[in-house]
C-alpha atoms as a PDB file:
ATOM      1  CA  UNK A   1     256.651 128.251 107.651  1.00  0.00           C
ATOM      2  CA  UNK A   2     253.569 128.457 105.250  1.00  0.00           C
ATOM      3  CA  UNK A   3     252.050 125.117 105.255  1.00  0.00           C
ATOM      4  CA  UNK A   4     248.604 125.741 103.614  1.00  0.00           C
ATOM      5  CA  UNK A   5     248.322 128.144 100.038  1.00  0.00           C
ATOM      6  CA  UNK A   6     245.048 128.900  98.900  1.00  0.00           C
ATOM      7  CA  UNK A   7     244.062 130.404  95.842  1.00  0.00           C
ATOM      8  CA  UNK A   8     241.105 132.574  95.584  1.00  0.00           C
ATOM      9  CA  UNK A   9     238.293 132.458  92.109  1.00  0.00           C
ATOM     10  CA  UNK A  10     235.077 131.017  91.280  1.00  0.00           C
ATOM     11  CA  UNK A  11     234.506 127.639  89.680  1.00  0.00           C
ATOM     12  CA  UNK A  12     233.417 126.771  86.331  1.00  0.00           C
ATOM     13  CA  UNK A  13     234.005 127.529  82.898  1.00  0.00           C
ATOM     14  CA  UNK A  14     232.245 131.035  82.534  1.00  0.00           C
ATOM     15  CA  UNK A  15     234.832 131.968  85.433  1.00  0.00           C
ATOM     16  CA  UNK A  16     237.753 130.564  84.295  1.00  0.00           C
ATOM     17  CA  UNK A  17     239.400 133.406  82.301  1.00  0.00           C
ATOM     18  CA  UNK A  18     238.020 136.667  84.280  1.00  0.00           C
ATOM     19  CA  UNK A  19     240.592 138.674  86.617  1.00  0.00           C
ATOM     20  CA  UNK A  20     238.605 137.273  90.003  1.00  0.00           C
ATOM     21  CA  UNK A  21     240.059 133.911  89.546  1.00  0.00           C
ATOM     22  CA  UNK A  22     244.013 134.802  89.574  1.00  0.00           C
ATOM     23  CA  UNK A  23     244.291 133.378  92.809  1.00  0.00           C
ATOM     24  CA  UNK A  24     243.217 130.257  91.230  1.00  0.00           C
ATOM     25  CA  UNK A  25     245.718 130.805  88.384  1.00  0.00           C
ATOM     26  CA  UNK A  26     248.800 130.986  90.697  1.00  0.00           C
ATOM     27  CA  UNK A  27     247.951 127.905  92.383  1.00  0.00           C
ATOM     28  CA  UNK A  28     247.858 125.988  89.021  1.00  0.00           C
ATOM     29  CA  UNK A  29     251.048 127.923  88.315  1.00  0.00           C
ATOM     30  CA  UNK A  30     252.473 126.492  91.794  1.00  0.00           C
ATOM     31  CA  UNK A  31     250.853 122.865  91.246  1.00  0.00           C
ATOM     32  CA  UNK A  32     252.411 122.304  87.719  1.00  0.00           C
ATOM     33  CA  UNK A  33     255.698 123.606  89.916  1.00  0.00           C
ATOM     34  CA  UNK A  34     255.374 120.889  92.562  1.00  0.00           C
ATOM     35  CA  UNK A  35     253.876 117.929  89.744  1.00  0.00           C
ATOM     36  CA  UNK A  36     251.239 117.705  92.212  1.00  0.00           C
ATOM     37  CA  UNK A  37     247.542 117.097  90.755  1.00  0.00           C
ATOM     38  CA  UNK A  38     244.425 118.972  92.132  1.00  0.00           C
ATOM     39  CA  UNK A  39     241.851 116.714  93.076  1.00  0.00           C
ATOM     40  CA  UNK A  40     238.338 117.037  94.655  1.00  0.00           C
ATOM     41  CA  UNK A  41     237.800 116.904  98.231  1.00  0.00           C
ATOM     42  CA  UNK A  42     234.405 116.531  99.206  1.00  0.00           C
ATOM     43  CA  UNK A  43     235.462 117.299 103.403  1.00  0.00           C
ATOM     44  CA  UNK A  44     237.436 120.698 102.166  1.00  0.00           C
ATOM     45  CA  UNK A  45     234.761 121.897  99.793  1.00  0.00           C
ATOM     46  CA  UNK A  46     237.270 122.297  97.022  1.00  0.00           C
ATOM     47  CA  UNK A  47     240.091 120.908  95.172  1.00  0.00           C
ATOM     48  CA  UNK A  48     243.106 120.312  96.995  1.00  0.00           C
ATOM     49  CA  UNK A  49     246.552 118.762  96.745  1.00  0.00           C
ATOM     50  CA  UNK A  50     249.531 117.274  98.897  1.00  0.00           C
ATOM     51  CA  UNK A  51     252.920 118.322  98.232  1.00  0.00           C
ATOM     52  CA  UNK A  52     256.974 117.971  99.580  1.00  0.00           C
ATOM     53  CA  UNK A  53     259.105 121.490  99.353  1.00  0.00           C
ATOM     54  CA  UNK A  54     262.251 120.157 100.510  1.00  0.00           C
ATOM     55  CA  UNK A  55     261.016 117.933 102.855  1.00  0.00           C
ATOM     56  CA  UNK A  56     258.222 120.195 104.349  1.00  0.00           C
ATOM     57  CA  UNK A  57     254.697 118.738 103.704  1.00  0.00           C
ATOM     58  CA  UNK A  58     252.132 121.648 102.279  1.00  0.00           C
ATOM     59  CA  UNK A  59     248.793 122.014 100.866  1.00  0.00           C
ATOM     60  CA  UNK A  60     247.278 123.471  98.112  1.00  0.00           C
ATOM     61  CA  UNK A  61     243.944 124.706  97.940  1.00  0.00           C
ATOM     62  CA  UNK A  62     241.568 125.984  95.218  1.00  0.00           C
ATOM     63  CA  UNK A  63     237.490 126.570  97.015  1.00  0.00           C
ATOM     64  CA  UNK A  64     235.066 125.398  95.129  1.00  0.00           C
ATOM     65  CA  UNK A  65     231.976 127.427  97.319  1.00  0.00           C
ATOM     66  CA  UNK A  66     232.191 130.292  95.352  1.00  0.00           C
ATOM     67  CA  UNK A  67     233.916 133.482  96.202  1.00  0.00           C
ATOM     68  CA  UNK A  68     232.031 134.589  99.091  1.00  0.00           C
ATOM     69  CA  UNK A  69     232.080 131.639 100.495  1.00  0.00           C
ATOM     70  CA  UNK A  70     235.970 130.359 100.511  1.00  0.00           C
ATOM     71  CA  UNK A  71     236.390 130.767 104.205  1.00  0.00           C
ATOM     72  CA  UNK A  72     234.417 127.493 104.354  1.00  0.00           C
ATOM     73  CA  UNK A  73     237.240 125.709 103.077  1.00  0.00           C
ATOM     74  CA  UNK A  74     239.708 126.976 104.335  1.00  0.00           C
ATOM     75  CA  UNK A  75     238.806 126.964 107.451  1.00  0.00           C
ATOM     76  CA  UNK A  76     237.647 123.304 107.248  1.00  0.00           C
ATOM     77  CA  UNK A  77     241.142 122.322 105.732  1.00  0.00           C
ATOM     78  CA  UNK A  78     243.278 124.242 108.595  1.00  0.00           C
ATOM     79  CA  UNK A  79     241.361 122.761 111.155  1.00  0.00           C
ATOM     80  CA  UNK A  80     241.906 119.108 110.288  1.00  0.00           C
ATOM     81  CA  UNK A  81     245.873 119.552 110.061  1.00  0.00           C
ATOM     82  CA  UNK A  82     245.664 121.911 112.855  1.00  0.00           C
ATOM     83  CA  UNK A  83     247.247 124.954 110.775  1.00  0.00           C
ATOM     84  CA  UNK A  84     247.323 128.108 112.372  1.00  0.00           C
ATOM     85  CA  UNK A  85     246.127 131.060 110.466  1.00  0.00           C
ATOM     86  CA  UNK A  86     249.731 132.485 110.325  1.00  0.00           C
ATOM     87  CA  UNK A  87     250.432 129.461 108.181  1.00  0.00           C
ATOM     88  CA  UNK A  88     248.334 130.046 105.971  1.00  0.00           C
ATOM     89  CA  UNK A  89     248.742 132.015 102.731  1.00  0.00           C
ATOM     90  CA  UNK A  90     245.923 133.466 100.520  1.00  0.00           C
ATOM     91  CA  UNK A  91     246.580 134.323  96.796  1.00  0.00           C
ATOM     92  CA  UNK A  92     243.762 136.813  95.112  1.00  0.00           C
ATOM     93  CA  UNK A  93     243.226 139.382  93.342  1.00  0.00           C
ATOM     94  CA  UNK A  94     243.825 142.754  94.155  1.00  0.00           C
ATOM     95  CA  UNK A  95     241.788 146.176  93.052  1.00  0.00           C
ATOM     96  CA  UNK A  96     244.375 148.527  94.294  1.00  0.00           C
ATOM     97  CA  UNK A  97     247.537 147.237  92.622  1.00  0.00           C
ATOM     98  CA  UNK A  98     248.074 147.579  88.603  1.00  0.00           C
ATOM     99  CA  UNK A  99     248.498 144.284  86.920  1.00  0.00           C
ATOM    100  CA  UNK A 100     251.776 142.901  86.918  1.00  0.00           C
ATOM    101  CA  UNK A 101     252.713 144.285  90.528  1.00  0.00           C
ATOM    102  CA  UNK A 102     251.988 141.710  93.022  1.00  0.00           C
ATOM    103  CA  UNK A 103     253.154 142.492  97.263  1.00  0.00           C
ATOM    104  CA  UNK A 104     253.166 139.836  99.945  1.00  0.00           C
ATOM    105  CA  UNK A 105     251.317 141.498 103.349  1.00  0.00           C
ATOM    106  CA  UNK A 106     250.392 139.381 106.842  1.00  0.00           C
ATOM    107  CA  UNK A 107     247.252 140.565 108.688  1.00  0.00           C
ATOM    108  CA  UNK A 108     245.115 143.702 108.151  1.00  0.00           C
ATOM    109  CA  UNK A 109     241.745 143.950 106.376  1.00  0.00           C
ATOM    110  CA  UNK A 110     239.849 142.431 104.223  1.00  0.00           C
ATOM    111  CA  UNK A 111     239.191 146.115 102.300  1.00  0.00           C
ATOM    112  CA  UNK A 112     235.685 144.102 101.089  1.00  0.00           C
ATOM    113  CA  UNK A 113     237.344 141.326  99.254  1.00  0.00           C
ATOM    114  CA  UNK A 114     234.281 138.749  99.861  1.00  0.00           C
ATOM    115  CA  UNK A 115     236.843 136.004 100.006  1.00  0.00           C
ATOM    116  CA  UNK A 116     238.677 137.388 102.140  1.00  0.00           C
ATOM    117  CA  UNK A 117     235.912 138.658 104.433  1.00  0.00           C
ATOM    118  CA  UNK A 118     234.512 135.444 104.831  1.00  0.00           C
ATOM    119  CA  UNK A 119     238.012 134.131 105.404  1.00  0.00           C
ATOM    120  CA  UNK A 120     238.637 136.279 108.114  1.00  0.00           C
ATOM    121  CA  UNK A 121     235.081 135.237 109.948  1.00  0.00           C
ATOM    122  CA  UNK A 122     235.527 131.268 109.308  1.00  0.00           C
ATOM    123  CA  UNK A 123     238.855 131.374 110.551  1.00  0.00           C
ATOM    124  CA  UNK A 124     238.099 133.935 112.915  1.00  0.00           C
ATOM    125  CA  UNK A 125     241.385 135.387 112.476  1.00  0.00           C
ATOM    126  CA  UNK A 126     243.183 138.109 110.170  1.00  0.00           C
ATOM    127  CA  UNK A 127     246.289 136.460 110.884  1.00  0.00           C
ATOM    128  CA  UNK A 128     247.072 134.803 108.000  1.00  0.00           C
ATOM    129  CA  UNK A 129     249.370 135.755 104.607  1.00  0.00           C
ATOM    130  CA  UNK A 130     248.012 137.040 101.890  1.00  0.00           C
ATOM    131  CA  UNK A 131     249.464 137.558  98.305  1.00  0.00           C
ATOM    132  CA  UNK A 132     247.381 140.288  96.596  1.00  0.00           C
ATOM    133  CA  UNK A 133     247.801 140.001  92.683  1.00  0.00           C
ATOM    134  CA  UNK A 134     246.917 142.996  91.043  1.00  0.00           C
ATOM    135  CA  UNK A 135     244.397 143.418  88.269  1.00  0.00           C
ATOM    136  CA  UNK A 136     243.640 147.421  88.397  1.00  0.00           C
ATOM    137  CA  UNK A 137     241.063 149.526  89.133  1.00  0.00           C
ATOM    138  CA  UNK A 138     238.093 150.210  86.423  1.00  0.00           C
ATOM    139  CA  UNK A 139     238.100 154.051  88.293  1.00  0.00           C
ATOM    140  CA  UNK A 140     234.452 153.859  89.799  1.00  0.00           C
ATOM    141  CA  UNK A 141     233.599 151.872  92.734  1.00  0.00           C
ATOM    142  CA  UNK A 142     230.173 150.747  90.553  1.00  0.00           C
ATOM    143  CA  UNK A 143     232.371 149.555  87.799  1.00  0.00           C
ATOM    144  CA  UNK A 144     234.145 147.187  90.270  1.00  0.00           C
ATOM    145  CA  UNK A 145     231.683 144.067  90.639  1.00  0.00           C
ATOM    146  CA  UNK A 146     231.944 143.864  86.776  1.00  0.00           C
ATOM    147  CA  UNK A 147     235.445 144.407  86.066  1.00  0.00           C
ATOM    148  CA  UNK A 148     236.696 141.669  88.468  1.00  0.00           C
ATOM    149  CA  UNK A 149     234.304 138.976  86.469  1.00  0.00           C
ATOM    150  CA  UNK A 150     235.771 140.247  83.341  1.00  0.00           C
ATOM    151  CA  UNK A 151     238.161 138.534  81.439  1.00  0.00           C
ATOM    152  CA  UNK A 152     241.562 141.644  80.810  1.00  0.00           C
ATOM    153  CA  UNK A 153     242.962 142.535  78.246  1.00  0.00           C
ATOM    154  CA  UNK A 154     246.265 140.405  76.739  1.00  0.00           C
ATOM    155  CA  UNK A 155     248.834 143.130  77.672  1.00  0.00           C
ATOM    156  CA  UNK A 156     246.849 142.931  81.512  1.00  0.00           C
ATOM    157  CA  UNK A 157     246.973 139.640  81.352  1.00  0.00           C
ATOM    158  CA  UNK A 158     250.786 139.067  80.565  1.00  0.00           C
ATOM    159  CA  UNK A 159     251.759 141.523  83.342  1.00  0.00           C
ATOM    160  CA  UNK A 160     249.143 139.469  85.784  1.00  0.00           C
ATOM    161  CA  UNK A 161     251.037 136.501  84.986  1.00  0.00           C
ATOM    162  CA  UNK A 162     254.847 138.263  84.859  1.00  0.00           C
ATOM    163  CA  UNK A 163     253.864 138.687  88.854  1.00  0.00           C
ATOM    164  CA  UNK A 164     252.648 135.343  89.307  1.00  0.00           C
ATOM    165  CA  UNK A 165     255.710 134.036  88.076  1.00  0.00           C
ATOM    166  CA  UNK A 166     257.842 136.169  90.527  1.00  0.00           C
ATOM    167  CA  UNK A 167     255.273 134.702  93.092  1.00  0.00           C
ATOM    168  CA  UNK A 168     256.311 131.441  91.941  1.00  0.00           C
ATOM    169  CA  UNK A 169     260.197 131.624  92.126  1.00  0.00           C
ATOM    170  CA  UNK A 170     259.475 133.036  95.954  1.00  0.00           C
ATOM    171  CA  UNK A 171     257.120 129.545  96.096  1.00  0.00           C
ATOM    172  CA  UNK A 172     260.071 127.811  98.084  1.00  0.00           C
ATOM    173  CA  UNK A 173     260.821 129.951 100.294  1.00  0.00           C
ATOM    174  CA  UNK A 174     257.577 130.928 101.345  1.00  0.00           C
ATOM    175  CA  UNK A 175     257.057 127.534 102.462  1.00  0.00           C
ATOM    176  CA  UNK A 176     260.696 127.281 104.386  1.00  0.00           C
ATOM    177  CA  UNK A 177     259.295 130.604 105.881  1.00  0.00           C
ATOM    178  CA  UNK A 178     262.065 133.043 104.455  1.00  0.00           C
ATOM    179  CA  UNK A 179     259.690 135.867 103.940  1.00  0.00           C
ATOM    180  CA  UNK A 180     261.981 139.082 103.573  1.00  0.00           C
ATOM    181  CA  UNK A 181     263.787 136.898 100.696  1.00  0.00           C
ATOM    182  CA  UNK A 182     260.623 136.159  99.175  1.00  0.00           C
ATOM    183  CA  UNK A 183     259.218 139.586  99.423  1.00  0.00           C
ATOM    184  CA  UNK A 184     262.514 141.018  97.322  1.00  0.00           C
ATOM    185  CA  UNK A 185     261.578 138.418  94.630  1.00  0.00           C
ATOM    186  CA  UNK A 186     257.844 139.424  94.810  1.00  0.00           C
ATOM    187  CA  UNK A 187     257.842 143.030  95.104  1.00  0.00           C
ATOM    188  CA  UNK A 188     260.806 143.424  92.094  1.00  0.00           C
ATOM    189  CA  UNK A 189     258.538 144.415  89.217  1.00  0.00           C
ATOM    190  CA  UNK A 190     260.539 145.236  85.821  1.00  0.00           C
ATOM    191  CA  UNK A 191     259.492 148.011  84.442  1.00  0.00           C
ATOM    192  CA  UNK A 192     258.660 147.453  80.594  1.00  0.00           C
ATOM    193  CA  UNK A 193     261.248 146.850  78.047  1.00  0.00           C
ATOM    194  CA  UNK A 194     261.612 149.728  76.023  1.00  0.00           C
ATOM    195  CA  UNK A 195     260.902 150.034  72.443  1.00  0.00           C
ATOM    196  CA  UNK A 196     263.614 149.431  69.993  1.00  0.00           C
ATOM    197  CA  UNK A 197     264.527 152.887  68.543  1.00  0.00           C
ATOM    198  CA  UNK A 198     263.178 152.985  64.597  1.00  0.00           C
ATOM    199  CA  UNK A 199     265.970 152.698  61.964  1.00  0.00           C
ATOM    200  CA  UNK A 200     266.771 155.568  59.944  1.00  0.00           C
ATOM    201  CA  UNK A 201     264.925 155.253  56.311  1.00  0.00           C
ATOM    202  CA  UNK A 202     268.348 154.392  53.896  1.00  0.00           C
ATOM    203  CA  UNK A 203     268.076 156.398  50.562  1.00  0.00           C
ATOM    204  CA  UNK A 204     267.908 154.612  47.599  1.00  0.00           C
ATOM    205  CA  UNK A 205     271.005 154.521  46.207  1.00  0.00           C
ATOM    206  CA  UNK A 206     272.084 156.361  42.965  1.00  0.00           C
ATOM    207  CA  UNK A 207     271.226 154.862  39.602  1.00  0.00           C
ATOM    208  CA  UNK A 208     274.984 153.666  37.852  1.00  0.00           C
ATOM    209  CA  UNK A 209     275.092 156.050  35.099  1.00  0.00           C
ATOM    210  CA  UNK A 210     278.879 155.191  34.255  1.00  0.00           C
ATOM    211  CA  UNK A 211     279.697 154.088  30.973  1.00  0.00           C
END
């Protein structure tokens, strides 16, 4: 069972819209889901909420120490409610998927995600879930540090949000712990509708010349 989900971004305004903070989008996406309210907590250094999926008690958490420092909240949440990092899922971004293909991995590297690599050294564990949103690559690794604090484009940003709400049908049973099911939902990305084929130009029809 996942018991804690954590969504990735930096706070404030100038932050809200850019592709770094989708992490943070999703768990908006998941609180409106639940009717649960995001509220400050001073002892988690970030906004958090309480929530019931079918009976199971989880948290939701949005950091609120900027990016390279989430860890610090994380960490400081699991260790209250004793939550191993294993129960524990992490929603970000993610360089090296397109937008609107999102996959569900456990473990591994943080391939220098700064939230995640501070993650991994609060928590002192790799351990945990992550859900890695993507948002594209700008091509050039010196291109990177500014594409992820800019805001996309609207076709990037529908297909961001076409994965996040994938993400969010999987929501319960990610927390019930039925990961192969939710990994089907997740990793089903439908491929673009296709154009509607232009109609033939009619010819005008003949003028009535009949007496």
């Amino acid at each position: 069972m996942i018991k804690l989900f954590v969504g990735l971004g930096n706070p404030g305004p100038e932050y809200a819209d850019t592709r770094h903070n989708a992490g943070f989008w999703w768990i908006d996406q998941i609180a409106r889901q639940l009717g649960a309210t995001l509220a400050p907590e001073r002892a988690f250094h970030g906004h958090a909420a309480r929530a019931s999926v079918q009976g199971q008690s989880v948290w939701l958490l949005k950091p609120q120490t900027f990016m390279n420092l989430s860890g610090k909240a994380v960490a400081a949440l699991a260790r209250f409610y004793k939550i191993a990092p294993q129960e524990i899922l992490v929603a970000h971004d993610e360089l090296d998927l397109p937008a609107g293909e999102a996959k569900l991995k456990q473990g591994g590297g943080h391939a220098g995600h700064n939230g995640l690599r501070d993650i991994h050294a609060q928590l002192g564990s790799g351990d945990y879930w992550r859900l890695r949103l993507g948002i594209g690559h700008p091509g050039h690794k010196a291109e990177v540090a500014a594409w992820v604090l800019r805001k996309p484009p609207l076709d990037e940003r529908i297909g961001i949000e076409q994965a996040m709400d994938r993400a969010a049908q999987a929501f319960p049973l990610l927390a019930a712990g039925e990961v192969a099911q939710a990994t089907q939902i997740i990793h089903t990305s439908k491929p673009p509708r296709p154009k509607p084929p232009r109609k033939p130009q009619q010819a005008a029809p003949a003028p009535d010349v009949s007496e």
